[in-house]
N, C-alpha and C. Protein backbone atom coordinates (compact mmCIF):
# COMPACT_ATOMS: atom_id res chain seq x y z
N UNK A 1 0.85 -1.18 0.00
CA UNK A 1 0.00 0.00 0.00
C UNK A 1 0.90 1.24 0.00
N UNK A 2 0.71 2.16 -0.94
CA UNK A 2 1.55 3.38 -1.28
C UNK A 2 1.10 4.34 0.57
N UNK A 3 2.25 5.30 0.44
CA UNK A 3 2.15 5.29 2.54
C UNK A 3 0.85 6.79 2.15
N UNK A 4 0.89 7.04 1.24
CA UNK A 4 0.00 8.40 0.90
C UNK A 4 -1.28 7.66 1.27
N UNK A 5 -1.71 6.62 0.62
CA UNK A 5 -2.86 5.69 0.84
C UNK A 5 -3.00 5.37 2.52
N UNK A 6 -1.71 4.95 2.91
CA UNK A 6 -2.03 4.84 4.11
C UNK A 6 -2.32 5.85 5.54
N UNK A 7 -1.55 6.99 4.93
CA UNK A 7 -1.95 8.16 5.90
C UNK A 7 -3.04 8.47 5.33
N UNK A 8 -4.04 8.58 4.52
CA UNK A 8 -5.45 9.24 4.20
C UNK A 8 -6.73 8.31 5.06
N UNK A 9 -6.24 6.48 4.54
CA UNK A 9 -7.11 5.90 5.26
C UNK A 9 -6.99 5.70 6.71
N UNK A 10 -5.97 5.76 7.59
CA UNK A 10 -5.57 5.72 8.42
C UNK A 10 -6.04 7.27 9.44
N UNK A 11 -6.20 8.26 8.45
CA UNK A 11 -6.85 9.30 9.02
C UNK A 11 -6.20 10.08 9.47
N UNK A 12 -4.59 9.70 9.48
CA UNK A 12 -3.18 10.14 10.59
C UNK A 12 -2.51 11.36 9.22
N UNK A 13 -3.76 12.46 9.02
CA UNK A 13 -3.12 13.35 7.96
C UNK A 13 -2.06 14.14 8.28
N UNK A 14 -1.61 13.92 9.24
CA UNK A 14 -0.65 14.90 10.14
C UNK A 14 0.95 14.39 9.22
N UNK A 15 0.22 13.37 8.93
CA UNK A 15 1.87 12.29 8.14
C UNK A 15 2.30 12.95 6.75
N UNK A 16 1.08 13.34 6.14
CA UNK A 16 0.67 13.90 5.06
C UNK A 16 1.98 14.82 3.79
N UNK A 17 2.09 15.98 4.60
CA UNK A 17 2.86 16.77 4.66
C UNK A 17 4.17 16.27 3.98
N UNK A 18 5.11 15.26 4.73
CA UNK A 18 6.26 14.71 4.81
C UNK A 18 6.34 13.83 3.46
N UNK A 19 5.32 13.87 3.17
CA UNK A 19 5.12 12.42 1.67
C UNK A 19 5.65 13.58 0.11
N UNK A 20 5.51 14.84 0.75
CA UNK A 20 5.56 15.23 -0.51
C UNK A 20 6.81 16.39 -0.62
N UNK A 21 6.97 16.69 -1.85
CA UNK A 21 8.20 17.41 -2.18
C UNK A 21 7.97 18.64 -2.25
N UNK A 22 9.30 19.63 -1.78
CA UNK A 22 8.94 21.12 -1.48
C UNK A 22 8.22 21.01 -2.52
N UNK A 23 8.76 21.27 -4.06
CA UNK A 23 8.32 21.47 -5.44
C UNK A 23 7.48 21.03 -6.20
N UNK A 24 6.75 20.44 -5.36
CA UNK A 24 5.54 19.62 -5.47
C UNK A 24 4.05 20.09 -6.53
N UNK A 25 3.78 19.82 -7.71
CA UNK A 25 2.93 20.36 -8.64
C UNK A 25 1.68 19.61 -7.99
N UNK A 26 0.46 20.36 -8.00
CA UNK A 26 -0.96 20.11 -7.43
C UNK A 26 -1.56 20.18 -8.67
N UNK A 27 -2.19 19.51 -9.06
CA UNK A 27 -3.10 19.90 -10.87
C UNK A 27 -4.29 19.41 -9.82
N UNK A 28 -5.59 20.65 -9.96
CA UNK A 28 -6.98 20.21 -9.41
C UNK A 28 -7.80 19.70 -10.80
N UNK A 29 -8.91 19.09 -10.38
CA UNK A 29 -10.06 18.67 -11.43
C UNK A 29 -10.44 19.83 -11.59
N UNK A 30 -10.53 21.26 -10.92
CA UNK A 30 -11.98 22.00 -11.08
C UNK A 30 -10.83 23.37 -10.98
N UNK A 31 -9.87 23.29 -11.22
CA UNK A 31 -8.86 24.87 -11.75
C UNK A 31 -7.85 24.76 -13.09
N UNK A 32 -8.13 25.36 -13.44
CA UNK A 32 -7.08 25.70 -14.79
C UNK A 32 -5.67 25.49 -14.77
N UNK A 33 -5.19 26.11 -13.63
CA UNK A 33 -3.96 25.65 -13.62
C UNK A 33 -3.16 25.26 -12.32
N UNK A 34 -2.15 25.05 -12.27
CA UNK A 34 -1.85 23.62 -11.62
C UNK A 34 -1.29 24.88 -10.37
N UNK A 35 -0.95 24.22 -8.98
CA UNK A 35 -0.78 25.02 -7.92
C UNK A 35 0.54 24.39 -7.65
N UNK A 36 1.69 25.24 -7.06
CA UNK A 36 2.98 24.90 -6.89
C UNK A 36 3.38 24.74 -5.49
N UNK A 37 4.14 24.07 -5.09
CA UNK A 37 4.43 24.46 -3.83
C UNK A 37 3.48 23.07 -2.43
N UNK A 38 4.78 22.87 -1.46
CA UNK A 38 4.44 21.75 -0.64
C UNK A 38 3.21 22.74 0.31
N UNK A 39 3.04 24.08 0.61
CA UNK A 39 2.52 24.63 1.54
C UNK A 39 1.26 24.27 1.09
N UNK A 40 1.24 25.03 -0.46
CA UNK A 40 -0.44 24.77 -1.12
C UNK A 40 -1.27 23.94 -1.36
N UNK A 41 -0.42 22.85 -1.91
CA UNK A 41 -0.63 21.58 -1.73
C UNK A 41 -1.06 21.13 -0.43
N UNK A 42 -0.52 20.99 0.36
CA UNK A 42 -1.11 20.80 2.29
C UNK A 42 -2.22 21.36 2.46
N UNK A 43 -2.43 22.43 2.02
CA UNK A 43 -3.81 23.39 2.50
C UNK A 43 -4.72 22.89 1.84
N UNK A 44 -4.42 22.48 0.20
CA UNK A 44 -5.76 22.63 -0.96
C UNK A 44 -6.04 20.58 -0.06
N UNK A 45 -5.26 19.80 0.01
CA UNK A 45 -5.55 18.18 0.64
C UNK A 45 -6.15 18.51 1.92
N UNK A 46 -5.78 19.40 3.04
CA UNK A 46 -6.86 19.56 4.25
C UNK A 46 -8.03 20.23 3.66
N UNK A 47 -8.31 20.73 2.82
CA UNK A 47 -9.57 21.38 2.22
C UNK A 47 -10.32 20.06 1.43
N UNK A 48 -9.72 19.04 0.63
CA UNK A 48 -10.28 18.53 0.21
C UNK A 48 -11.35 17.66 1.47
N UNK A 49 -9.82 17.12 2.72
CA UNK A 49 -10.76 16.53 3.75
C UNK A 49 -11.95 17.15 4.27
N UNK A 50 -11.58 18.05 4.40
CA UNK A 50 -13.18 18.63 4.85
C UNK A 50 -14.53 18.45 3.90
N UNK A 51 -13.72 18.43 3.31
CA UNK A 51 -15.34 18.99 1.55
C UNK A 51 -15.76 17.44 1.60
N UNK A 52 -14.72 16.20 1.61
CA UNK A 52 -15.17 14.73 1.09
C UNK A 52 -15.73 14.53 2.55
N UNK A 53 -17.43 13.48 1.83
CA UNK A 53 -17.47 12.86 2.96
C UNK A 53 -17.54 11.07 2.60
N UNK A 54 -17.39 10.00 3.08
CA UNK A 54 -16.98 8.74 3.37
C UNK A 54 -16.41 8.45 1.91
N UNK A 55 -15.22 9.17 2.16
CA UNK A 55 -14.08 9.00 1.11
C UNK A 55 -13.55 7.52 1.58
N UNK A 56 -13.26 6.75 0.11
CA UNK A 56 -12.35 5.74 0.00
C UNK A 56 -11.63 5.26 -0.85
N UNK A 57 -10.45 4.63 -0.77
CA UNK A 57 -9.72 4.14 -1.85
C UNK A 57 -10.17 3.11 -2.47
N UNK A 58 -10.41 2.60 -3.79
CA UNK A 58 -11.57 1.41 -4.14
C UNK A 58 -10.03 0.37 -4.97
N UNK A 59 -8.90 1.44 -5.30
CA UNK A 59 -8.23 0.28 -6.00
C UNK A 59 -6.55 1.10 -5.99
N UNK A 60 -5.77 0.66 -6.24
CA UNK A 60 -4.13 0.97 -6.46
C UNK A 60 -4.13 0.54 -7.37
N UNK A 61 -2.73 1.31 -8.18
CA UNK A 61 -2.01 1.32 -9.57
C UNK A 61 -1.04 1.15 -9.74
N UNK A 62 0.35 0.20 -9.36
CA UNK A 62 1.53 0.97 -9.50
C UNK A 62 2.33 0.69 -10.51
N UNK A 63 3.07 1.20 -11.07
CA UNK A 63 3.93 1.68 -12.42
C UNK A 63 4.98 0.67 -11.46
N UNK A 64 5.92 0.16 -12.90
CA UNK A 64 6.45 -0.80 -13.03
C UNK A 64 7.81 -0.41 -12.42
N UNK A 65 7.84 0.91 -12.41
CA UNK A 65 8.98 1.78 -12.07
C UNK A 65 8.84 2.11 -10.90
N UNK A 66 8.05 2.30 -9.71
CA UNK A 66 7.70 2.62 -8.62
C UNK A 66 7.60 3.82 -8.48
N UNK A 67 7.44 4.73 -9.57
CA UNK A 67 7.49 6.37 -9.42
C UNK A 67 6.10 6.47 -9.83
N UNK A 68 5.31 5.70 -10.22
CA UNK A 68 3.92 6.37 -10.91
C UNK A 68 2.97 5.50 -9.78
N UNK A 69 1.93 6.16 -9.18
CA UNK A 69 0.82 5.44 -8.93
C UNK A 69 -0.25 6.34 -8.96
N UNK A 70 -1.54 5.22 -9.50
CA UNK A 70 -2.94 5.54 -9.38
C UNK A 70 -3.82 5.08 -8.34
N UNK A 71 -4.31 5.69 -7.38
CA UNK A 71 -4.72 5.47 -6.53
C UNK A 71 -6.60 5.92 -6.61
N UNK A 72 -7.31 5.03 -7.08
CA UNK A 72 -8.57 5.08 -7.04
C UNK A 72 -9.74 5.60 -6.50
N UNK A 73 -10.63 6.47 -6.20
CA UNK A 73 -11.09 6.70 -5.39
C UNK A 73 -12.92 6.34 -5.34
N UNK A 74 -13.86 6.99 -4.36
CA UNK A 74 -15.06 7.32 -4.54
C UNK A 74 -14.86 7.94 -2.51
N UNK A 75 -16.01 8.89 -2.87
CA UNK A 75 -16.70 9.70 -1.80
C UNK A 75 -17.92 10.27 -2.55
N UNK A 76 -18.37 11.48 -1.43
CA UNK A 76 -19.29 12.17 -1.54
C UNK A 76 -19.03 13.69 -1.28
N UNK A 77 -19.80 14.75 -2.67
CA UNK A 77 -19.93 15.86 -1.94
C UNK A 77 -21.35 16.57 -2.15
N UNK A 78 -21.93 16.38 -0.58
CA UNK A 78 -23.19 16.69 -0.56
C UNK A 78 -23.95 15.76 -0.77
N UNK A 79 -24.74 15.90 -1.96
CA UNK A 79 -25.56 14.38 -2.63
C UNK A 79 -24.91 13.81 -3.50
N UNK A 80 -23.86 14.40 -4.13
CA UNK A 80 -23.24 13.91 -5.34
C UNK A 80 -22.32 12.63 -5.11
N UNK A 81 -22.64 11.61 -5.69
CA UNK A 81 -21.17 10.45 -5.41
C UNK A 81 -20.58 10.90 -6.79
N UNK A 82 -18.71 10.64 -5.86
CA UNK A 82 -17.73 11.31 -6.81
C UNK A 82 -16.86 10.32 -6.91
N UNK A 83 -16.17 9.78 -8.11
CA UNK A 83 -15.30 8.80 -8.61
C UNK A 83 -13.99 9.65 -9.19
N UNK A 84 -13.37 9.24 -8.71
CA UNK A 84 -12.07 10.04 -9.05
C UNK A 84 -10.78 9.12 -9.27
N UNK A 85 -9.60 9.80 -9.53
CA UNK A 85 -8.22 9.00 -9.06
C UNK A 85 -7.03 10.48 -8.74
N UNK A 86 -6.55 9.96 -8.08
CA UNK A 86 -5.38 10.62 -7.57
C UNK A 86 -3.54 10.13 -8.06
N UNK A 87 -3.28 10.93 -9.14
CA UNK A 87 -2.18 10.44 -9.55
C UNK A 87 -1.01 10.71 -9.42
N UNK A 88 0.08 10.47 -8.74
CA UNK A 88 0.90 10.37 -7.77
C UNK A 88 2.23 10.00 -8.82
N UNK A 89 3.41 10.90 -8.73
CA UNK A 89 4.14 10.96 -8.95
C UNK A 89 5.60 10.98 -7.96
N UNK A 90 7.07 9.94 -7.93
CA UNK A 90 7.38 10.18 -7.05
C UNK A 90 8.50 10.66 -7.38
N UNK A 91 9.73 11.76 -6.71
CA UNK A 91 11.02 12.17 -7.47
C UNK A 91 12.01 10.82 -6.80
N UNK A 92 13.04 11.39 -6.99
CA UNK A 92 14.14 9.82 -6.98
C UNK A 92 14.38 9.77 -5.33
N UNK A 93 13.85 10.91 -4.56
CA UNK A 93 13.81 10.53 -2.85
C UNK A 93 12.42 10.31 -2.61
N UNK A 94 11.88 9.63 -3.23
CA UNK A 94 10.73 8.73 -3.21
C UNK A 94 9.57 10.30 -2.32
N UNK A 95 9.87 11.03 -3.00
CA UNK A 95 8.65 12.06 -2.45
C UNK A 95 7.53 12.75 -3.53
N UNK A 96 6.51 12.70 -3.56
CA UNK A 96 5.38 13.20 -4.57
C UNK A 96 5.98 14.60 -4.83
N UNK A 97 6.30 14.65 -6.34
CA UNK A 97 6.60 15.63 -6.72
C UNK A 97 5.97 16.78 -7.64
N UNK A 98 4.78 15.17 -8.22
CA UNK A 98 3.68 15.45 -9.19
C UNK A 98 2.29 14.57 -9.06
N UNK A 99 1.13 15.67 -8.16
CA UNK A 99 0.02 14.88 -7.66
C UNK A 99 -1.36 15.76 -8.65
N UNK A 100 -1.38 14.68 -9.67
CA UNK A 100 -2.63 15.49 -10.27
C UNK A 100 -4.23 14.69 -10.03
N UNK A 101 -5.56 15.48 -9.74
CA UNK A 101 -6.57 14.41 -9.56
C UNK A 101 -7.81 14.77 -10.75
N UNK A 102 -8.07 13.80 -11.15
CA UNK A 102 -9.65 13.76 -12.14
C UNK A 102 -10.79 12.80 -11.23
N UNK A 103 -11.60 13.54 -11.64
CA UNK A 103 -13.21 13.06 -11.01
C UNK A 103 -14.13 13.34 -12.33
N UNK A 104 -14.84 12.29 -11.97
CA UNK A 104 -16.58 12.26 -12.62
C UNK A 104 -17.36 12.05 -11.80
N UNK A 105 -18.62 11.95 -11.97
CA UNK A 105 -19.40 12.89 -13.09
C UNK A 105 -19.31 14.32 -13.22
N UNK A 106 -20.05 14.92 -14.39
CA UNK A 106 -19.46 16.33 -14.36
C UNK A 106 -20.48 17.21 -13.18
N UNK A 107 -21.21 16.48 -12.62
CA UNK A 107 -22.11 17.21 -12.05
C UNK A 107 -21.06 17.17 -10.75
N UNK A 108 -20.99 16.07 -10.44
CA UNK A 108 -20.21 15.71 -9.05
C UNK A 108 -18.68 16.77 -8.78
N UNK A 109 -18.16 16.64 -10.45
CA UNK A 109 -16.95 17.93 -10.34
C UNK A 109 -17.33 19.21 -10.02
N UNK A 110 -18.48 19.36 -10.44
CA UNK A 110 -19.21 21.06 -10.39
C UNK A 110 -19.45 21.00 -9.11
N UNK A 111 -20.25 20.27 -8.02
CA UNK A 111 -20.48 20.56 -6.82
C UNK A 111 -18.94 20.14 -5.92
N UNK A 112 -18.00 19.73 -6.55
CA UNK A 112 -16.60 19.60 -5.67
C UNK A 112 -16.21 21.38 -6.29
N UNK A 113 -16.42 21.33 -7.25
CA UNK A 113 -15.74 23.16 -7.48
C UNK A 113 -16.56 23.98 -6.84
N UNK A 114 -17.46 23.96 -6.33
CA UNK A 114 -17.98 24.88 -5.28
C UNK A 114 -18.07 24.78 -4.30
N UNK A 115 -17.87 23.58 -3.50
CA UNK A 115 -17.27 23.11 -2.04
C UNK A 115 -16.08 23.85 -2.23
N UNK A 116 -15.40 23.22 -2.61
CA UNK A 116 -13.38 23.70 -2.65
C UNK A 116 -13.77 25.58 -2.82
N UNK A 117 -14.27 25.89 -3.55
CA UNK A 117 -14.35 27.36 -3.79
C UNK A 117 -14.93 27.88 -2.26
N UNK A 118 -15.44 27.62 -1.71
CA UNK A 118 -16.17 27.82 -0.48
C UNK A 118 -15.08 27.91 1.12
N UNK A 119 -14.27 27.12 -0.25
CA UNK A 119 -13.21 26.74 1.23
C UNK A 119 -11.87 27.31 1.15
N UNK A 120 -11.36 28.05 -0.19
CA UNK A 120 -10.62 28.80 -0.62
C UNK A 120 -9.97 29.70 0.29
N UNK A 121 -10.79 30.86 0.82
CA UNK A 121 -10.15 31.70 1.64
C UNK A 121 -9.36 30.95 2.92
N UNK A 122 -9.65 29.79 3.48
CA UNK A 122 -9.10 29.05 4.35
C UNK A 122 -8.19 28.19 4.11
N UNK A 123 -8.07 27.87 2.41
CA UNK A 123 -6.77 27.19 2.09
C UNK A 123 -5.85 28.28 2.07
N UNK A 124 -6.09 29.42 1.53
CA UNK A 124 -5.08 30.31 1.35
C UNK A 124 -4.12 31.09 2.49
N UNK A 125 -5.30 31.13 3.56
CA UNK A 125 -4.75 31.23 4.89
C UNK A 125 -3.78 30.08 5.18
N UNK A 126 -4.59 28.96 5.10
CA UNK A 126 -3.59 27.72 5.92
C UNK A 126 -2.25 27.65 4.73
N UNK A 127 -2.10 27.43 3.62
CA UNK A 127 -0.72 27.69 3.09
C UNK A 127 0.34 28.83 3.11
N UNK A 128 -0.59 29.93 3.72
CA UNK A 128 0.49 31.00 4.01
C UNK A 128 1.32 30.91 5.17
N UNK A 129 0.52 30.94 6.22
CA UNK A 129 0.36 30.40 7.66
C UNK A 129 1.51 29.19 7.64
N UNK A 130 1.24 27.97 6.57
CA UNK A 130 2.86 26.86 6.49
C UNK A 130 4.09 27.04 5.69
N UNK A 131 3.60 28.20 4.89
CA UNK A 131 4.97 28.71 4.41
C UNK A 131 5.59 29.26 5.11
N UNK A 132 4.82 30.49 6.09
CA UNK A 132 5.68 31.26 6.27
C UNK A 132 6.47 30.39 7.79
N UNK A 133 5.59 29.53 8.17
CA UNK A 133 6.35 28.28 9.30
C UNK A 133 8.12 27.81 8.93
N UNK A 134 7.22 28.06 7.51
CA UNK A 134 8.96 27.08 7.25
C UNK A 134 10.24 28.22 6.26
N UNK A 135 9.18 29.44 6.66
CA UNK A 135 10.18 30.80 5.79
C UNK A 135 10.44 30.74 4.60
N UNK A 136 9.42 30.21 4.11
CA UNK A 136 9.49 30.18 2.51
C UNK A 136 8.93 31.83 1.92
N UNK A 137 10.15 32.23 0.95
CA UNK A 137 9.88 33.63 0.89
C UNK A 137 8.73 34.07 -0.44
N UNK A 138 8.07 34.80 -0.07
CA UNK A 138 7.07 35.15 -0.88
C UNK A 138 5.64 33.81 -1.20
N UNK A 139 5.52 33.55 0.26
CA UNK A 139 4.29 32.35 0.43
C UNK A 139 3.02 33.15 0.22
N UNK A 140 2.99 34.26 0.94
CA UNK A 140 1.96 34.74 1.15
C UNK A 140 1.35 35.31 -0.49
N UNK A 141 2.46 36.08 -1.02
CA UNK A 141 1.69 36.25 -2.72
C UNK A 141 1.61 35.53 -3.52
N UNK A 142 1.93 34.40 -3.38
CA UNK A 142 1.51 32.95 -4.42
C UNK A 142 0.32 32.50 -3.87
N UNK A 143 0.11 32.42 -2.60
CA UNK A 143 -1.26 32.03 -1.93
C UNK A 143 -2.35 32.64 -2.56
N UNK A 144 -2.06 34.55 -2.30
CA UNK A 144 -2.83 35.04 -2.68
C UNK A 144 -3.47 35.24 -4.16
N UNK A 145 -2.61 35.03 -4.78
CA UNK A 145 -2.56 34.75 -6.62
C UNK A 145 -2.96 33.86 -6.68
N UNK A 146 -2.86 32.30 -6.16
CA UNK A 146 -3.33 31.36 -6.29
C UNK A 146 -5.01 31.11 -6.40
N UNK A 147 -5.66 32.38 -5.41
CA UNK A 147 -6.75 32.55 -4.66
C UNK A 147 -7.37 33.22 -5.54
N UNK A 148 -6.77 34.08 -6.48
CA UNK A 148 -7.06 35.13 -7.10
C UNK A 148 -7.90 34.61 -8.12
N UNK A 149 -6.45 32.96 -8.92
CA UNK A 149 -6.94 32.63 -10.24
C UNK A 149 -7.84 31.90 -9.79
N UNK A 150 -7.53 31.23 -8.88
CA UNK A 150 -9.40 29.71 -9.17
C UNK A 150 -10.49 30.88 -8.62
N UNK A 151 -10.57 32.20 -7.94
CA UNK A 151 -11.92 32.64 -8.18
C UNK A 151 -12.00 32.81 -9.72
N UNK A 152 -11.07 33.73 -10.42
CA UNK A 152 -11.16 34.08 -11.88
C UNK A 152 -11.17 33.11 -13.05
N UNK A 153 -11.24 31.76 -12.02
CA UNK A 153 -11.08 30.45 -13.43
C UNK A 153 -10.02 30.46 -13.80
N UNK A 154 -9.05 30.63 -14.21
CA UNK A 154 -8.34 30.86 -15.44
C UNK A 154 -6.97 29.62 -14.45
């Protein structure tokens, strides 16, 4: 079991964090473009926990190489059941460097883009708030740009 799998089902998200690489690319289902950075990443995955409810892993993927896995999903947001996968990339110190996720149906993506949108101002807080923990310089205006584009779509 990939340990990302195991800190989500395990519930122990506190582990979370450590799995992934400063430089870590976030690609969402429901934003245009992809979010950079281990802080944002941390914030936009505690945002997702909140938004999913009886999230589970239904199946694993792993690449022959041990750097690629697909990790399966289904939950709920609201009434909507959501089928997704979470695709997991690892660099050569075995840390996610590249985590992109797709979901269906499109209805189910539309009500996850307005949960997550709902929850925005509090990711942006909580990734500033862990950048600036770890003195990463200029956290706070990537947060805020970050915040800027998924209201503006783009």
């Amino acid at each position: 079991m990939h340990p990302f799998r195991k800190a989500v089902e395990s519930g122990d998200h506190a582990d979370i964090p450590a799995l992934l690489a400063e430089d870590v690319v976030f690609t969402s289902p429901v934003a245009f473009r992809p979010y950079q950075g281990k802080a944002m990443t941390t914030a936009i995955l505690r945002g997702v926990i909140r938004v999913f409810e009886d999230f589970r892993y239904v199946r694993e993927i792993n690449g022959a190489d041990g750097r690629d896995h697909a990790l399966v999903f289904t939950a709920r947001v609201g009434d909507r059941e959501i089928n997704g996968c979470d695709f997991l990339h690892m660099n050569e110190d075995g840390l996610i460097d590249d985590f992109m996720v797709m979901v269906r149906p499109l209805s189910a993506a539309q009500a996850l883009a307005e949960a997550m949108g709902a929850q925005f101002d509090e990711i942006g807080r909580e990734a500033t708030a862990l950048a600036e923990a770890k003195g990463e310089a200029g956290a706070e205006a990537e947060a805020e740009g970050d915040a800027e584009s998924r209201a503006s779509g783009s």
